[in-house]
Protein backbone atom coordinates (compact mmCIF):
# COMPACT_ATOMS: atom_id res chain seq x y z
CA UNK A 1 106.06 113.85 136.40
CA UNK A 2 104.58 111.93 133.66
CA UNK A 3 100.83 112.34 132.17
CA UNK A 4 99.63 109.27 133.08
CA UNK A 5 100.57 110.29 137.06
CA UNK A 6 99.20 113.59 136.67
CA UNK A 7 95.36 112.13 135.08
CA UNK A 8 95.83 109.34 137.98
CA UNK A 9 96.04 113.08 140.57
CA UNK A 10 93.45 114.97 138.47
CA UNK A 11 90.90 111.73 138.73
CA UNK A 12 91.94 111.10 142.51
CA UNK A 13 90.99 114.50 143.26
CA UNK A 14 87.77 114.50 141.59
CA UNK A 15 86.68 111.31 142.53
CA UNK A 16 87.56 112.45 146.68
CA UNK A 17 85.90 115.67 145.78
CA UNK A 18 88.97 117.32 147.55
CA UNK A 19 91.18 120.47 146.69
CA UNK A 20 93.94 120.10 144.63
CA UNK A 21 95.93 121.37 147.70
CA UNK A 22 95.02 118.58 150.12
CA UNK A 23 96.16 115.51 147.08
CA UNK A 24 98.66 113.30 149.25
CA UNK A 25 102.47 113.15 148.03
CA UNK A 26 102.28 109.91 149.49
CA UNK A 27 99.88 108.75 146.12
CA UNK A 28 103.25 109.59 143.88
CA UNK A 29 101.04 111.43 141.65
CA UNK A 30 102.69 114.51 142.42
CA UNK A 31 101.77 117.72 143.96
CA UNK A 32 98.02 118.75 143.71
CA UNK A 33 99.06 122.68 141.98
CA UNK A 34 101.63 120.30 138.88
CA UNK A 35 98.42 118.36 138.79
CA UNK A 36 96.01 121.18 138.14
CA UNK A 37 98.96 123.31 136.02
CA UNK A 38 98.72 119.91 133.69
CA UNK A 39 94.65 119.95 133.40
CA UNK A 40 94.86 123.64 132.42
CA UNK A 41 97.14 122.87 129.86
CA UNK A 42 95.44 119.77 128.62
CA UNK A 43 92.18 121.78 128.82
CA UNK A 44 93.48 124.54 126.77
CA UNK A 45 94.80 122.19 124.54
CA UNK A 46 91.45 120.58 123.91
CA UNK A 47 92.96 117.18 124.37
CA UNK A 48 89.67 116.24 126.39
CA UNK A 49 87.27 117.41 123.42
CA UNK A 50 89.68 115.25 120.97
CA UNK A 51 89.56 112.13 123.46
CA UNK A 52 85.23 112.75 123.83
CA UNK A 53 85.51 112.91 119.95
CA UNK A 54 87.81 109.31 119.21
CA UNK A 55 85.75 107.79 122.22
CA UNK A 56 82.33 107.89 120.34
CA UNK A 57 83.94 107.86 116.77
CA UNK A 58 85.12 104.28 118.11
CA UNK A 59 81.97 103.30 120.01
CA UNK A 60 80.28 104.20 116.85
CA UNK A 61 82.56 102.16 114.47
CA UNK A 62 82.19 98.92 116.52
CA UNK A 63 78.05 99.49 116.77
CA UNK A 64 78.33 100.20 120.41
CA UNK A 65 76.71 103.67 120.92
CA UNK A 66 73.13 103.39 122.41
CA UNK A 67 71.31 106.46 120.84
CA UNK A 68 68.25 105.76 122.78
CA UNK A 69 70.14 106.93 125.76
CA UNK A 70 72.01 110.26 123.76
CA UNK A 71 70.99 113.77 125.02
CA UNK A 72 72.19 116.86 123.48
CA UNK A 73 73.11 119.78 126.07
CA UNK A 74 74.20 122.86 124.85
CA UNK A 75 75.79 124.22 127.77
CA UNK A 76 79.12 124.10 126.93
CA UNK A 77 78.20 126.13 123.43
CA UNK A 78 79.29 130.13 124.12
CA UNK A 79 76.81 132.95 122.71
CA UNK A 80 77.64 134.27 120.05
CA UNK A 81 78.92 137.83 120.22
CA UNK A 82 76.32 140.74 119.66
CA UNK A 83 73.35 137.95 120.24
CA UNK A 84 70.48 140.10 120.75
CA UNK A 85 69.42 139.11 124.17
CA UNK A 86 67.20 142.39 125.20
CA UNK A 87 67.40 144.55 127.78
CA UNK A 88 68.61 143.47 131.44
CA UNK A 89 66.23 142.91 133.90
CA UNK A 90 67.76 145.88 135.79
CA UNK A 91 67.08 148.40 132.36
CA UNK A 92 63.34 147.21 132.19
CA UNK A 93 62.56 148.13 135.82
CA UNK A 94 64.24 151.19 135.25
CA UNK A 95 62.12 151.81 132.20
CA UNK A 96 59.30 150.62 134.00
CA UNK A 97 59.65 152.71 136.97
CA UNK A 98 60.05 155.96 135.01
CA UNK A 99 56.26 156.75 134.07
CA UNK A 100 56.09 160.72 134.36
């Protein structure tokens, strides 16, 4: 199955909001667990983070990027390991329970 058939499954299944098991044969973009298999690889691979990256670098180059409409989201950043975060909720009540 090529890559381009595969993004053609991975799109048709996110546009139709359906699960990867119900994707139709019939569509020739083949089965809806090769079509997920190839996002997980492609994902681990970063290949979407590279195509986000050449996508604005070009935008950029050719003075087509609106900044007035840019908004930074760090959602996708991890925490970094050790981040002092403070107790859990669960540990204050604990804490604040215990007053003998």
């Amino acid at each position: 199955m090529s890559d381009r058939l595969c993004l053609q499954g991975v799109l048709y299944v996110l546009y139709q909001d359906i699960s990867w098991q119900l994707l139709p044969l019939e569509l020739g973009f083949g089965s809806g667990q090769t079509c997920w298999r190839r996002l997980s690889r492609w994902h681990e691979a970063s290949v979407f983070d590279r195509l986000h990256r050449v996508l604005l670098a070009k935008l950029h180059a050719a003075d087509q990027f609106d900044w007035s409409r840019a908004c930074v989201d760090a959602s996708r950043e991890k925490e970094k390991e050790g981040a002092d975060t403070g107790p859990s909720p669960v540990d204050r009540r604990k804490q604040a329970v215990n007053t003998t």
